[in-house]
PDB file of N, CA and C in Angstrom:
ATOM      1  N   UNK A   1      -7.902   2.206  -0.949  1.00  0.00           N
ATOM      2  CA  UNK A   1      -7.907   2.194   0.493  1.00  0.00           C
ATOM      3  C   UNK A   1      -6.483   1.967   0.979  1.00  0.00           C
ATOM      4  N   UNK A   2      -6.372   2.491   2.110  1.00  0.00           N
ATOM      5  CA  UNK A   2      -5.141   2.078   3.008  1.00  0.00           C
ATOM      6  C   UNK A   2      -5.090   2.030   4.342  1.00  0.00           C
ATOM      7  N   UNK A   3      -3.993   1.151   5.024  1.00  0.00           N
ATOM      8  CA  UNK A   3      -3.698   0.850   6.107  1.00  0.00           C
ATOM      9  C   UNK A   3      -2.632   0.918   6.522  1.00  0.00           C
ATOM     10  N   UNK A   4      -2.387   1.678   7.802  1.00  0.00           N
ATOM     11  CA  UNK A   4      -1.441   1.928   8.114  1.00  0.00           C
ATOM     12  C   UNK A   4      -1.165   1.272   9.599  1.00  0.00           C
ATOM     13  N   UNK A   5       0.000   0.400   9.247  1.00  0.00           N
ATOM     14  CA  UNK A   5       0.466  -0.427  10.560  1.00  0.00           C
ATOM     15  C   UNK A   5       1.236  -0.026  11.572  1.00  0.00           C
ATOM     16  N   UNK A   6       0.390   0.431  12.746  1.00  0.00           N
ATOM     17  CA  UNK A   6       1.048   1.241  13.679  1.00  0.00           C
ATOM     18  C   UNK A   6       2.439   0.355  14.326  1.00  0.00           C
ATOM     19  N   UNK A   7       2.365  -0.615  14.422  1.00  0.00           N
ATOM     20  CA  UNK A   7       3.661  -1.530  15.080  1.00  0.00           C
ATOM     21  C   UNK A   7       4.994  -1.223  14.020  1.00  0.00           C
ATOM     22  N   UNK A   8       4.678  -1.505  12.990  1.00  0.00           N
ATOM     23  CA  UNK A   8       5.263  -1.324  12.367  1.00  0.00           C
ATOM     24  C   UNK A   8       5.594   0.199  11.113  1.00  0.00           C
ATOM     25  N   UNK A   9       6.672   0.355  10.352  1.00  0.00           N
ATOM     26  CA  UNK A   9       5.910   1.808   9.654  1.00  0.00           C
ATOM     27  C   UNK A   9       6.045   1.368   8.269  1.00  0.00           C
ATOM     28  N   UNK A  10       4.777   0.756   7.830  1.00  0.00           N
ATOM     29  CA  UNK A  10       4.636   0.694   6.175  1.00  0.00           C
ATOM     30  C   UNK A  10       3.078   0.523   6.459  1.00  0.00           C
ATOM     31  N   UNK A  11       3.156   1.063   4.678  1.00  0.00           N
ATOM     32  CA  UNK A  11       1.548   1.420   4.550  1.00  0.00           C
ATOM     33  C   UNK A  11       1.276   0.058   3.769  1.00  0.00           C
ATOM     34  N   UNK A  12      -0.323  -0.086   3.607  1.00  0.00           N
ATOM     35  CA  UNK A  12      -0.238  -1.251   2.528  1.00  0.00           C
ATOM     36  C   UNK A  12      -1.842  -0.472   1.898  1.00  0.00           C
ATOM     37  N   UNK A  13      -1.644  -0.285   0.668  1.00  0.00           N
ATOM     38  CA  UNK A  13      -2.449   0.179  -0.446  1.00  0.00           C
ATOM     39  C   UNK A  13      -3.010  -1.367  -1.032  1.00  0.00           C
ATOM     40  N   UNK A  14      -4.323  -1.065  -0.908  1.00  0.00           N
ATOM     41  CA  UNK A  14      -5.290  -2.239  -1.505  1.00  0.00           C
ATOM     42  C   UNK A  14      -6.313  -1.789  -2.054  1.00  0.00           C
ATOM     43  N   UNK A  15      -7.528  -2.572  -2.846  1.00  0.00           N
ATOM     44  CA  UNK A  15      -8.386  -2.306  -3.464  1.00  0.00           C
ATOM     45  C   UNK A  15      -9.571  -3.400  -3.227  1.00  0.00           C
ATOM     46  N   UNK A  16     -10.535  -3.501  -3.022  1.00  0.00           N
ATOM     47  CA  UNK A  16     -11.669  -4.793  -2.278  1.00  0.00           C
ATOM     48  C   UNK A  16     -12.434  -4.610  -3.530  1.00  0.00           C
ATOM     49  N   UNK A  17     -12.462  -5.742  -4.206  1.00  0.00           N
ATOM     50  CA  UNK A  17     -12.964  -5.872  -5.257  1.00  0.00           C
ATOM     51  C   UNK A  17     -14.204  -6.850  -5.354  1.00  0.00           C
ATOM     52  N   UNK A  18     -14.792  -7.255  -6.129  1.00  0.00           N
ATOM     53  CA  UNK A  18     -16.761  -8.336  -5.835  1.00  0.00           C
ATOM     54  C   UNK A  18     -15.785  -9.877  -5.051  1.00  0.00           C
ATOM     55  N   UNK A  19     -14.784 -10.137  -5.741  1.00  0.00           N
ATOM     56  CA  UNK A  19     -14.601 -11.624  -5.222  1.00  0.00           C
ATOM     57  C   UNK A  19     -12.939 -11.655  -4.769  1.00  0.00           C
ATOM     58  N   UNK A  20     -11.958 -10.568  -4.696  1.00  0.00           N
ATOM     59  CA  UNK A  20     -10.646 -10.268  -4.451  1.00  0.00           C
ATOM     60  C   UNK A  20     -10.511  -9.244  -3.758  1.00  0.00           C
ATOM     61  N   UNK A  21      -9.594  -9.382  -3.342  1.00  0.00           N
ATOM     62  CA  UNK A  21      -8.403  -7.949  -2.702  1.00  0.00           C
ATOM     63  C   UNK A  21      -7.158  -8.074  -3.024  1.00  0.00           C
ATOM     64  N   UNK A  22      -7.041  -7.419  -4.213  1.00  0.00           N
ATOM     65  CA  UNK A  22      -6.159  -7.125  -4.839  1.00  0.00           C
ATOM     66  C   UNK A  22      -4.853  -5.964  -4.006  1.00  0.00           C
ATOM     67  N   UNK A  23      -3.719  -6.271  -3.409  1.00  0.00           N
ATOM     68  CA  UNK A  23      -2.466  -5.462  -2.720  1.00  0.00           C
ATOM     69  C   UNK A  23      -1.791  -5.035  -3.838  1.00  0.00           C
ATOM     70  N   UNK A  24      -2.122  -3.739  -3.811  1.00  0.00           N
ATOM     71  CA  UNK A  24      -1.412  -2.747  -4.823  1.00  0.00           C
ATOM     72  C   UNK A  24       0.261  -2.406  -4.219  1.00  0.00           C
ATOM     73  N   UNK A  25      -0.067  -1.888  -3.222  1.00  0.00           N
ATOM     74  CA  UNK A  25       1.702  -1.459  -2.896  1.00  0.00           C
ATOM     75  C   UNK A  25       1.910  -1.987  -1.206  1.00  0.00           C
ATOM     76  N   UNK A  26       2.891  -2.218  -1.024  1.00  0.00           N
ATOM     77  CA  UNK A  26       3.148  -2.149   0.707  1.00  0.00           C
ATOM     78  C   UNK A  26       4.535  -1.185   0.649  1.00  0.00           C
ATOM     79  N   UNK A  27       4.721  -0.203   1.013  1.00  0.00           N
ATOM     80  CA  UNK A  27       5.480   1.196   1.495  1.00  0.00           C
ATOM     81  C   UNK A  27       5.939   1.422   2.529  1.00  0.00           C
ATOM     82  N   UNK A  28       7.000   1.167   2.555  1.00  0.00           N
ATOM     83  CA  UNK A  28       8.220   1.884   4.269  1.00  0.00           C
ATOM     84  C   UNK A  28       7.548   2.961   4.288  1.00  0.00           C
ATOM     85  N   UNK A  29       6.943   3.797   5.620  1.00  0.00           N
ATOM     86  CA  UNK A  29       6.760   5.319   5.430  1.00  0.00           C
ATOM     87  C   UNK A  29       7.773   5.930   5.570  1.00  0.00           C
ATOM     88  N   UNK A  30       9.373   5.519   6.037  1.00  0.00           N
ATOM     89  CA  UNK A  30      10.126   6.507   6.613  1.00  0.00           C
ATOM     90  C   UNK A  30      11.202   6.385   4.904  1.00  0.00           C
ATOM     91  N   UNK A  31      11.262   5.401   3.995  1.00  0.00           N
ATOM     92  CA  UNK A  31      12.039   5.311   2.844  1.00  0.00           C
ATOM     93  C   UNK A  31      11.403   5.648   1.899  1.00  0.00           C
ATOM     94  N   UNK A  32      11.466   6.352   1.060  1.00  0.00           N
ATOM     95  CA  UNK A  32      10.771   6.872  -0.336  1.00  0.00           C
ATOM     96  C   UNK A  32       9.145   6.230  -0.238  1.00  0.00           C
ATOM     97  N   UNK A  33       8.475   7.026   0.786  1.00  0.00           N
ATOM     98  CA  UNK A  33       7.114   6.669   1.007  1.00  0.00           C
ATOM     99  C   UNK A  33       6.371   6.953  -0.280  1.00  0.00           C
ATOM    100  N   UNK A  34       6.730   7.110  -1.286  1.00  0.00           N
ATOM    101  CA  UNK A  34       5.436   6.999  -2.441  1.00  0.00           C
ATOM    102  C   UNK A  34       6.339   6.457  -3.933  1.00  0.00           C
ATOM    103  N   UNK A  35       7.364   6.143  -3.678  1.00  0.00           N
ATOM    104  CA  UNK A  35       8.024   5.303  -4.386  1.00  0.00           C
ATOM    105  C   UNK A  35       7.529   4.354  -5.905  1.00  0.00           C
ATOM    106  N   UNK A  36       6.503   3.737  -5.140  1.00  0.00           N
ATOM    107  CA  UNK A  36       5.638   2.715  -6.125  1.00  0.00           C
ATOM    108  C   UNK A  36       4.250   4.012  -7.006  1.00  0.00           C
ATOM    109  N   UNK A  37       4.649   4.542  -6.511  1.00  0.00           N
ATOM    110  CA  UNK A  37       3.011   5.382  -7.496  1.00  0.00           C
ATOM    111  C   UNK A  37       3.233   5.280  -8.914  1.00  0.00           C
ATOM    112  N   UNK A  38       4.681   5.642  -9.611  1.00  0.00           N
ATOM    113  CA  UNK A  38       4.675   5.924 -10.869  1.00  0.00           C
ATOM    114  C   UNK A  38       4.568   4.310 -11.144  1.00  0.00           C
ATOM    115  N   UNK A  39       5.183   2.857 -10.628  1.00  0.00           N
ATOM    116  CA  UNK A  39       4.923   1.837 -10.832  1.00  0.00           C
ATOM    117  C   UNK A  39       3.536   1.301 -11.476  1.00  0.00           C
ATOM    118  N   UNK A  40       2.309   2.078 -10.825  1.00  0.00           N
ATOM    119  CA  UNK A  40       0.895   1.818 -11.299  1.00  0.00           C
ATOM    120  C   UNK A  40       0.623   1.628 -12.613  1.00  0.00           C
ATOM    121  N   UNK A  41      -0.134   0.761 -12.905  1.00  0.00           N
ATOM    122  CA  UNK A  41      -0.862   0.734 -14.456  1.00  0.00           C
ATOM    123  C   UNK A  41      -2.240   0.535 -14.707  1.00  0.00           C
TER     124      UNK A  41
END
């Protein structure tokens, strides 16, 4: 899932899990907006 903060411009990539919410990435959209993908594991 994601959210995108209109006030501001970064995205924040999360995941809602049984007992967490785990924040995968938070992303400038206007600076290397996908930057963190290869980061994933």
């Amino acid at each position: 899932m994601k959210v995108i903060l209109h006030r501001y411009p970064y995205k924040i990539f999360y995941s809602i899990e049984f007992d967490h919410i785990y924040i995968i990435a938070i992303a400038h959209q206007h600076r290397r907006p996908e930057y963190w993908v290869n980061r994933i594991s």
